[in-house]
Protein backbone atom coordinates (compact mmCIF):
# COMPACT_ATOMS: atom_id res chain seq x y z
CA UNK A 1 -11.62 1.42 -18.85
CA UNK A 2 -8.45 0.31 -16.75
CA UNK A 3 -9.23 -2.14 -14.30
CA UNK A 4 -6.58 -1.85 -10.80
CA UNK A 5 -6.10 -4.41 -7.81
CA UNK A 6 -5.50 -3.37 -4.56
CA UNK A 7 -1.85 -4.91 -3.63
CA UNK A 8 0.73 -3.84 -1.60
CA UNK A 9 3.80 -5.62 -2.43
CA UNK A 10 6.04 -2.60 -2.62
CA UNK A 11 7.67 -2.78 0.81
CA UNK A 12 7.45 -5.38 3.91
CA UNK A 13 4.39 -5.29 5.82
CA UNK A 14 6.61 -4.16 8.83
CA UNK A 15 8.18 -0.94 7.31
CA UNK A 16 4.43 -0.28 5.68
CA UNK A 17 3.03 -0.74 9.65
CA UNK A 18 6.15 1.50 11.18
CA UNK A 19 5.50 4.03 8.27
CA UNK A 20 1.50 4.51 9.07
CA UNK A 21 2.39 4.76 12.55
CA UNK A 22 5.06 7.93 12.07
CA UNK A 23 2.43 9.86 9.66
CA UNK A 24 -0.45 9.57 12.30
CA UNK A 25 1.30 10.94 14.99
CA UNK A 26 -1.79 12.70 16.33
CA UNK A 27 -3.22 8.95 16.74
CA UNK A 28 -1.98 6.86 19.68
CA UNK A 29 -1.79 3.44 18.70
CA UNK A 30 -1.67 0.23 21.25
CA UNK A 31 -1.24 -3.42 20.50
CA UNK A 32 -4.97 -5.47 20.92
CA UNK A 33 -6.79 -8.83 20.34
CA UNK A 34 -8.92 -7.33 17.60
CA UNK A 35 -8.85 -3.93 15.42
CA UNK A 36 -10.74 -1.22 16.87
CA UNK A 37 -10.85 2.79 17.06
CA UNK A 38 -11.54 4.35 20.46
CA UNK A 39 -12.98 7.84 20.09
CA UNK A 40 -12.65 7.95 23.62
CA UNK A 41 -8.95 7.88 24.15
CA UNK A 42 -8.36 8.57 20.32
CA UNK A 43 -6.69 5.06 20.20
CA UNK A 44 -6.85 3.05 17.25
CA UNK A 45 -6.01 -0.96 18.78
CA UNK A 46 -5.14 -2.93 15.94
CA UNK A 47 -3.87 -6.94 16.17
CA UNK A 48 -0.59 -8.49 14.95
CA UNK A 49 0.46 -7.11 11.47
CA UNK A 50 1.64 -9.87 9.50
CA UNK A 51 -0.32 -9.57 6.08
CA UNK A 52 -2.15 -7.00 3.66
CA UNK A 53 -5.59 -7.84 5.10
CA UNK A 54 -4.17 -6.35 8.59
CA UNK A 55 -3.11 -3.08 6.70
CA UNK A 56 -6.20 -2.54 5.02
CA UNK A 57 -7.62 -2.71 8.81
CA UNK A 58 -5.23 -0.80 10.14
CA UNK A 59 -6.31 1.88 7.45
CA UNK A 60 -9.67 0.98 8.06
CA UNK A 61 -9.43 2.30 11.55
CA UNK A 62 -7.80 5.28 10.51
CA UNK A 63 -10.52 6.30 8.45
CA UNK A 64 -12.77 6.34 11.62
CA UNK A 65 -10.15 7.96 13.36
CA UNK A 66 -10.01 10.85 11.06
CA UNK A 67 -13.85 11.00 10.94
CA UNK A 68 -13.93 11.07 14.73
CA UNK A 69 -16.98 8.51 14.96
């Protein structure tokens, strides 16, 4: 049984950030302290993007996003 590892190496972090942005466009996004999704405006507030970790909860978000909850 294959084993895989989460990476993303493939592209920057910045164009990976700009890309997620562009394919949620029914998600407003707004620079924040922390990373958070408010169901209330339908924001997702996410913190400097600089590494992986900050993708994975950016994506995080998302997921509640697309949940609504």
């Amino acid at each position: 049984m294959p084993l895989f590892t989460a990476v993303i190496t493939m592209q920057p972090i910045k164009i990976i950030f700009k890309r997620i942005i562009n394919d949620f466009t029914h998600i407003k996004f707004a620079s924040a302290d922390i990373f958070y999704w408010s169901p209330s405006t339908s924001t997702i507030y996410y913190s400097e993007i600089k590494n992986n970790e900050d993708i994975w909860n950016l994506i995080h978000e998302i997921s509640h996003a697309a949940l609504d909850h």
